[in-house]
PDB file of N, CA and C in Angstrom:
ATOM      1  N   UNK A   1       0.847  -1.177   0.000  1.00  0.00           N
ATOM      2  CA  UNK A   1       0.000   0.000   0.000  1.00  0.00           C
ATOM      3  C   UNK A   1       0.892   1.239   0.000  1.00  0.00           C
ATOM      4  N   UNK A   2       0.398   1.931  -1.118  1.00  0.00           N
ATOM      5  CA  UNK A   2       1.353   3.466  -1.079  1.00  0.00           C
ATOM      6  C   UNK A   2       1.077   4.600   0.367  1.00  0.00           C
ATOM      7  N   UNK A   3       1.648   5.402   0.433  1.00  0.00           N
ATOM      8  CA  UNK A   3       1.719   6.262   1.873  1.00  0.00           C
ATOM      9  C   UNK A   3       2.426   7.476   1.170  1.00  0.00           C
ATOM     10  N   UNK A   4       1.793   8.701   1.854  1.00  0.00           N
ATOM     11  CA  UNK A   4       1.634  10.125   1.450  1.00  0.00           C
ATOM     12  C   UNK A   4       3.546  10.203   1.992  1.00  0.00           C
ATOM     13  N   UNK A   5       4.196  10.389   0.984  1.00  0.00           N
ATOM     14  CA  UNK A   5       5.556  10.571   1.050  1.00  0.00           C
ATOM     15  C   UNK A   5       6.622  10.011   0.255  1.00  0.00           C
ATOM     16  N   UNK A   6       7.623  10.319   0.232  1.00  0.00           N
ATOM     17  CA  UNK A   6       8.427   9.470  -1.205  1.00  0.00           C
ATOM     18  C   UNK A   6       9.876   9.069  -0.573  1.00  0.00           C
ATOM     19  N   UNK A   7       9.900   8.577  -1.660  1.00  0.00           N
ATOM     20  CA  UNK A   7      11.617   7.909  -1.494  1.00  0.00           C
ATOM     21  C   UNK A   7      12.601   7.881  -2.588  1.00  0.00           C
ATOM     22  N   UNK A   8      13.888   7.886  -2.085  1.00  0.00           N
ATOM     23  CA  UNK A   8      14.621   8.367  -2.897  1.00  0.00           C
ATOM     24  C   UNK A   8      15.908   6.886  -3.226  1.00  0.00           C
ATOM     25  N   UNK A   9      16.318   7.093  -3.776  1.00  0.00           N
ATOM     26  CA  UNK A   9      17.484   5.977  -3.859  1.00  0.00           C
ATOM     27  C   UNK A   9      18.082   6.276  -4.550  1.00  0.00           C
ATOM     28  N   UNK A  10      19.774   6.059  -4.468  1.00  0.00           N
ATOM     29  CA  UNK A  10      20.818   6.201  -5.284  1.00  0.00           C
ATOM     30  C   UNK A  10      21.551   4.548  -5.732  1.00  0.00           C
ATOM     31  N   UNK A  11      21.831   4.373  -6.763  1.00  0.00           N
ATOM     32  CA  UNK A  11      22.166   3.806  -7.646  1.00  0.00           C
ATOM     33  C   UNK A  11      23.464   4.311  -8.791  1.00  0.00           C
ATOM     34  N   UNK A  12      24.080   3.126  -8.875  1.00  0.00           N
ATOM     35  CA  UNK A  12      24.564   3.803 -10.142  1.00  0.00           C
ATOM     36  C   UNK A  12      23.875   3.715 -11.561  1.00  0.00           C
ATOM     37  N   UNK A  13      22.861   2.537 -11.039  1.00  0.00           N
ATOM     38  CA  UNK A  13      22.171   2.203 -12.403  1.00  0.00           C
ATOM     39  C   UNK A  13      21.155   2.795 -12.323  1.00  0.00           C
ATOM     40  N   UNK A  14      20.570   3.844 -13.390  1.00  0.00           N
ATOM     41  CA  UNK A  14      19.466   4.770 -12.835  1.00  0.00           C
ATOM     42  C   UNK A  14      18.227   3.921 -12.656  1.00  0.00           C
ATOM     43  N   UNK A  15      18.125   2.718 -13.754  1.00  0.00           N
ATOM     44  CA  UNK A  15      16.829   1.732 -14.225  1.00  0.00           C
ATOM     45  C   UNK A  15      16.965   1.166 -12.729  1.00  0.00           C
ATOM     46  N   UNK A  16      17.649   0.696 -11.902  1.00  0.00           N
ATOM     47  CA  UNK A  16      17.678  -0.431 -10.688  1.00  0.00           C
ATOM     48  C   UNK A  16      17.128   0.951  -9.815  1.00  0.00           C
ATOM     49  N   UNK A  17      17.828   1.884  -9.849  1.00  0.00           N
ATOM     50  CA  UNK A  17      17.321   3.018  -8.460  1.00  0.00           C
ATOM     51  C   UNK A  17      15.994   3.455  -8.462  1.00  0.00           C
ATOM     52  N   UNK A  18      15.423   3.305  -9.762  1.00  0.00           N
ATOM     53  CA  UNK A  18      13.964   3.659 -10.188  1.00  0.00           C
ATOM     54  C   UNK A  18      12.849   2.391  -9.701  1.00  0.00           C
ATOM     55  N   UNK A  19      13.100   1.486  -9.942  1.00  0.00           N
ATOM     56  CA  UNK A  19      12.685  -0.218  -9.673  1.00  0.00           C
ATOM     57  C   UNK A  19      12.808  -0.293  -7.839  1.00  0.00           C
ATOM     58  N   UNK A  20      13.654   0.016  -7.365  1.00  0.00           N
ATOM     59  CA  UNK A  20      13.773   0.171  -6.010  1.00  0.00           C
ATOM     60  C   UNK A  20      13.758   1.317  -5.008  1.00  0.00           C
ATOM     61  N   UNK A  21      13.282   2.124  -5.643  1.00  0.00           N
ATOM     62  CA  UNK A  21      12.059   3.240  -5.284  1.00  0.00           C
ATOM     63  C   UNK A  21      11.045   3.200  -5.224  1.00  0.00           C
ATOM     64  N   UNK A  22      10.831   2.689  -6.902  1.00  0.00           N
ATOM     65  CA  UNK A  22       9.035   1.909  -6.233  1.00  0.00           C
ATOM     66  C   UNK A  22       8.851   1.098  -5.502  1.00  0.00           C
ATOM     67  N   UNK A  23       9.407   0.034  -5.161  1.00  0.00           N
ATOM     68  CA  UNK A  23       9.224  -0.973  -4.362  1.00  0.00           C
ATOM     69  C   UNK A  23       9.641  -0.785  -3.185  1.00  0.00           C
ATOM     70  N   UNK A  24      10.099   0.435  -2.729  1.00  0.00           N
ATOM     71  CA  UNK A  24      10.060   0.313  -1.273  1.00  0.00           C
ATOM     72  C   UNK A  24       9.493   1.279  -0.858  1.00  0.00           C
ATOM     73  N   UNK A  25       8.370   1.817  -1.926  1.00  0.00           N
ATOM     74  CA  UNK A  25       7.328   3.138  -1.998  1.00  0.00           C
ATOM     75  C   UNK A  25       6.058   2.460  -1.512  1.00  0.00           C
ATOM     76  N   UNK A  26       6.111   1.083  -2.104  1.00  0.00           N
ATOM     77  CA  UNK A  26       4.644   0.577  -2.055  1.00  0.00           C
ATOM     78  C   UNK A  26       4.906  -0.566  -0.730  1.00  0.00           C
ATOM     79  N   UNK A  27       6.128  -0.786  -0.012  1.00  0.00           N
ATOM     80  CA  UNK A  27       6.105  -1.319   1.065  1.00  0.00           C
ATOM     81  C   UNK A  27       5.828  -0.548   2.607  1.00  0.00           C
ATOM     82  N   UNK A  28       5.747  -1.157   3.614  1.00  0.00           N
ATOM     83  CA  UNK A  28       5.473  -0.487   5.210  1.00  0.00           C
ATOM     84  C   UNK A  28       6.605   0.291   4.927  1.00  0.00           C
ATOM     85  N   UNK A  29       6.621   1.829   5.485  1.00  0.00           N
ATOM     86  CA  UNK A  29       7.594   2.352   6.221  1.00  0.00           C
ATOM     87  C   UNK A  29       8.763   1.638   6.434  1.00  0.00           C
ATOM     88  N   UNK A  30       8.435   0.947   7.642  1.00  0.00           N
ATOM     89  CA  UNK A  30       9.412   0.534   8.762  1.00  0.00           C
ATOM     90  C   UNK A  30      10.138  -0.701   8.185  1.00  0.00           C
ATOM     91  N   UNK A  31       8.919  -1.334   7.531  1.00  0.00           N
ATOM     92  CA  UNK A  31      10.047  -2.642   6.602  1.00  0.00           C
ATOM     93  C   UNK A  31      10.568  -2.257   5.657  1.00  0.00           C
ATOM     94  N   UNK A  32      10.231  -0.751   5.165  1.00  0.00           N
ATOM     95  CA  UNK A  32      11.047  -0.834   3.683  1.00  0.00           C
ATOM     96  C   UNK A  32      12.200  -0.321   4.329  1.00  0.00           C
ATOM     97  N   UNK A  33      12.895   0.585   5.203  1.00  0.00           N
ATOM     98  CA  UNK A  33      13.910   1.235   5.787  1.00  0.00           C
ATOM     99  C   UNK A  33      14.651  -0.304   6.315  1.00  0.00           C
ATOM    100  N   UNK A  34      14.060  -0.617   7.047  1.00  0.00           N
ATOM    101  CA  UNK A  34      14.847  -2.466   7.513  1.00  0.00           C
ATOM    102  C   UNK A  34      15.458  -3.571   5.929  1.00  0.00           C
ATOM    103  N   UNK A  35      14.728  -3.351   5.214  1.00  0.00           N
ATOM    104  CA  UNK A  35      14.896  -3.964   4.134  1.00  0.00           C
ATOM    105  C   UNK A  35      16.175  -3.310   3.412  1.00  0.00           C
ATOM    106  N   UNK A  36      16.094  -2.140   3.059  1.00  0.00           N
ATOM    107  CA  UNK A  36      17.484  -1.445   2.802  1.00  0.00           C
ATOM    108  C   UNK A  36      18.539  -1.420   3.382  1.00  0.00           C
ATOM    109  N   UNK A  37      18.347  -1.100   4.896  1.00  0.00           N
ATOM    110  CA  UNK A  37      19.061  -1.592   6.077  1.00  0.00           C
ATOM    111  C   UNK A  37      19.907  -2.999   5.300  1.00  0.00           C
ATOM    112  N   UNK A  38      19.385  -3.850   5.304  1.00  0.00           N
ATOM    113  CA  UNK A  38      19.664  -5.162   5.107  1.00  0.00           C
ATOM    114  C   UNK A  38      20.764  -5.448   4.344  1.00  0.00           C
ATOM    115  N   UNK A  39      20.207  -4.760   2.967  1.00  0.00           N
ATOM    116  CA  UNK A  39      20.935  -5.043   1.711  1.00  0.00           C
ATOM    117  C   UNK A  39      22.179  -3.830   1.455  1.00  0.00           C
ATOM    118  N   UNK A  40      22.427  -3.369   2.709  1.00  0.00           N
ATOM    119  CA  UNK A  40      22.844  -1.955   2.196  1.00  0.00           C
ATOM    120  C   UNK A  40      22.657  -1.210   0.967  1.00  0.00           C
ATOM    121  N   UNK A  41      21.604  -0.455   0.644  1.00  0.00           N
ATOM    122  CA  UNK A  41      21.031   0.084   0.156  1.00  0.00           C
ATOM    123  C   UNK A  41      20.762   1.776   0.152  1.00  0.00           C
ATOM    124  N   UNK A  42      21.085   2.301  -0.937  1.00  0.00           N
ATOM    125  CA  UNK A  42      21.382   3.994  -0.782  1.00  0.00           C
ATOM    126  C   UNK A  42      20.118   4.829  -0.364  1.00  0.00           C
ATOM    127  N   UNK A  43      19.538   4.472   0.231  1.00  0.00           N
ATOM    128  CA  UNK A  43      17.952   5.034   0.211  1.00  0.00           C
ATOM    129  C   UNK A  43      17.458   6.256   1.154  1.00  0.00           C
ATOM    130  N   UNK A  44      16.520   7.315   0.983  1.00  0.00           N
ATOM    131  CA  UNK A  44      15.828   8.628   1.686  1.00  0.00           C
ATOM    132  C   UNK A  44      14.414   8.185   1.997  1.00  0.00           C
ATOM    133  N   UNK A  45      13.707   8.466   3.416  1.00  0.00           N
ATOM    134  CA  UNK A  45      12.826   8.482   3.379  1.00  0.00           C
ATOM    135  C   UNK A  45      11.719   9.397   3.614  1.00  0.00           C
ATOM    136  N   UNK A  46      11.025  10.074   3.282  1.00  0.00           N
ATOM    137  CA  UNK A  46      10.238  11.265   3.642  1.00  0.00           C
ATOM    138  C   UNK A  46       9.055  10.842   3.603  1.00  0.00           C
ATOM    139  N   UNK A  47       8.498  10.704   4.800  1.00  0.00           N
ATOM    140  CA  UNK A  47       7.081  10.042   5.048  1.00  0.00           C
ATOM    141  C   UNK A  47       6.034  10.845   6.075  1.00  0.00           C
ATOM    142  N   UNK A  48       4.983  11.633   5.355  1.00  0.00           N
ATOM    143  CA  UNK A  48       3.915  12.497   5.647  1.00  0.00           C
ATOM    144  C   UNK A  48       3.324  11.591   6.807  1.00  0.00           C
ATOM    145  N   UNK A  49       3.288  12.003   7.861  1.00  0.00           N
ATOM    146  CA  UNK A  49       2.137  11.527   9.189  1.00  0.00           C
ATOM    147  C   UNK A  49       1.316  12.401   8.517  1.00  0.00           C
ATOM    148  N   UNK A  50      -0.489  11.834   8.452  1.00  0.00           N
ATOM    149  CA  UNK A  50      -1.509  12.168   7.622  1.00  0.00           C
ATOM    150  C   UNK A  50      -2.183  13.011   8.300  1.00  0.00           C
ATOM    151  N   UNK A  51      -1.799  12.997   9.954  1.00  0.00           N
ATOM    152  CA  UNK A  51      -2.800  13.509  11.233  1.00  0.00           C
ATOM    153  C   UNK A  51      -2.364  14.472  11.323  1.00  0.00           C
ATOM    154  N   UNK A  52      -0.571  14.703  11.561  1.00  0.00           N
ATOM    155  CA  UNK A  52      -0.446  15.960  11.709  1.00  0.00           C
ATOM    156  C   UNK A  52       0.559  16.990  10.713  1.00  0.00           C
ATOM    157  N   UNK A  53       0.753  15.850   9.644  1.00  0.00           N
ATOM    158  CA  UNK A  53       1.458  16.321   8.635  1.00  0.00           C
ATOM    159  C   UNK A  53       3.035  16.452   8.849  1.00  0.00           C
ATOM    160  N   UNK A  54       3.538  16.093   9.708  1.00  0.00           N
ATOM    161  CA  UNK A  54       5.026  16.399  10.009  1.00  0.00           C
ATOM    162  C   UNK A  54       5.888  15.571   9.256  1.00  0.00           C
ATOM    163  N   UNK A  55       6.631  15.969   8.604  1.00  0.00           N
ATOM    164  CA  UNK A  55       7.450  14.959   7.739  1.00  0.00           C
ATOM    165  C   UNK A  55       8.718  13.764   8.294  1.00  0.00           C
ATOM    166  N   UNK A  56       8.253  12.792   8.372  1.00  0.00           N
ATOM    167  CA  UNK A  56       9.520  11.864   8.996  1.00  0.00           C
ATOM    168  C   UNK A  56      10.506  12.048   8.142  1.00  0.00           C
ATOM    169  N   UNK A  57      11.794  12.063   8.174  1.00  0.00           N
ATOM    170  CA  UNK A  57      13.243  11.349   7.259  1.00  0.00           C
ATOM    171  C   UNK A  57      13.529  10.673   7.841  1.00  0.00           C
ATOM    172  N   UNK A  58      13.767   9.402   6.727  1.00  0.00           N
ATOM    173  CA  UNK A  58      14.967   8.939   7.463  1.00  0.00           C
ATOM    174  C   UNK A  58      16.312   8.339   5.948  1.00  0.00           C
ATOM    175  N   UNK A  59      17.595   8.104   6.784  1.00  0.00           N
ATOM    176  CA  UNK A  59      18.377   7.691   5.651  1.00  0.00           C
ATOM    177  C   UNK A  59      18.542   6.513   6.062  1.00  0.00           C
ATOM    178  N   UNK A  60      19.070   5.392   5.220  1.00  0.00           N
ATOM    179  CA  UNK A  60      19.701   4.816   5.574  1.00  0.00           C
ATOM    180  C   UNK A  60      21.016   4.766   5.749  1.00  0.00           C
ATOM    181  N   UNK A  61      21.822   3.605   6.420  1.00  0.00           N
ATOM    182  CA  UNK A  61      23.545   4.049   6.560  1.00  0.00           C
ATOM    183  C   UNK A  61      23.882   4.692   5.653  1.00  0.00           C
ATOM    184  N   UNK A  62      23.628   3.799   4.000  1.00  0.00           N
ATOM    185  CA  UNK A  62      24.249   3.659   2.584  1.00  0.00           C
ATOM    186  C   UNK A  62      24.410   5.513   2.335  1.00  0.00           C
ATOM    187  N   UNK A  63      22.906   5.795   1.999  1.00  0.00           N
ATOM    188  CA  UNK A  63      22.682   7.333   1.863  1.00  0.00           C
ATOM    189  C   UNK A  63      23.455   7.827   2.742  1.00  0.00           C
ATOM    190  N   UNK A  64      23.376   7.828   3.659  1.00  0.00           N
ATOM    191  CA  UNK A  64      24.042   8.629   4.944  1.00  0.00           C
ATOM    192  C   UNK A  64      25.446   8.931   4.462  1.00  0.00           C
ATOM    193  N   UNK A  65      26.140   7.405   4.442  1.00  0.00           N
ATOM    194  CA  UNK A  65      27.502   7.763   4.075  1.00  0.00           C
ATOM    195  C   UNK A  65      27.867   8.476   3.127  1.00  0.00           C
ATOM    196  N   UNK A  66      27.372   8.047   1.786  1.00  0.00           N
ATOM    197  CA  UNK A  66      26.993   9.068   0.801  1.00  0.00           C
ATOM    198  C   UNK A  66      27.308  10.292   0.419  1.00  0.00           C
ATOM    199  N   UNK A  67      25.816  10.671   1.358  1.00  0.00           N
ATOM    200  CA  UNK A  67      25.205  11.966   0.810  1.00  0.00           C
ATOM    201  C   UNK A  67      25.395  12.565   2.157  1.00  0.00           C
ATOM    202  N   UNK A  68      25.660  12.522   3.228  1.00  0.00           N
ATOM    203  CA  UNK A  68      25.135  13.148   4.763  1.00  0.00           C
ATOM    204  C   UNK A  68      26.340  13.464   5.409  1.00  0.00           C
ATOM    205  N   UNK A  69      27.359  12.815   4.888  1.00  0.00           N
ATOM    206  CA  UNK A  69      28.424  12.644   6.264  1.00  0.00           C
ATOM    207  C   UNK A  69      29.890  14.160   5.447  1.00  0.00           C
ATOM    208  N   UNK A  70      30.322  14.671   6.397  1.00  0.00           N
ATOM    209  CA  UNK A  70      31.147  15.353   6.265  1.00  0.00           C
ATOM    210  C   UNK A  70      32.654  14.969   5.883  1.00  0.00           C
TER     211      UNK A  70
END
């Protein structure tokens, strides 16, 4: 089931980062972040709470190291 918020993923292959965006668009939150977790996986998460609208992030390590770290 989709959820008001998106995700991001880095890849070098743009076709695989696109394929695994959706699919961890249309999974839970919490398992799709564990699931990336897993596989080390470059992934962003920005996920709308519907009640009060506040935007969750989260990265995973992969992203983190990435894109986050100094």
């Amino acid at each position: 089931m989709s959820r008001p918020g998106s995700v991001t993923v880095w890849h070098h292959d743009a076709l695989v980062a696109d394929m695994l965006s959706t699919a961890l668009y249309v999974m839970d939150a919490q398992d799709a972040v564990r699931w990336s977790e897993a596989r080390g996986i470059a992934a962003y998460f920005a996920d709308v709470n519907p009640e009060t609208g506040v935007v969750d992030r989260t990265a995973t390590e992969a992203f983190s190291a990435r894109f986050l770290s100094e």
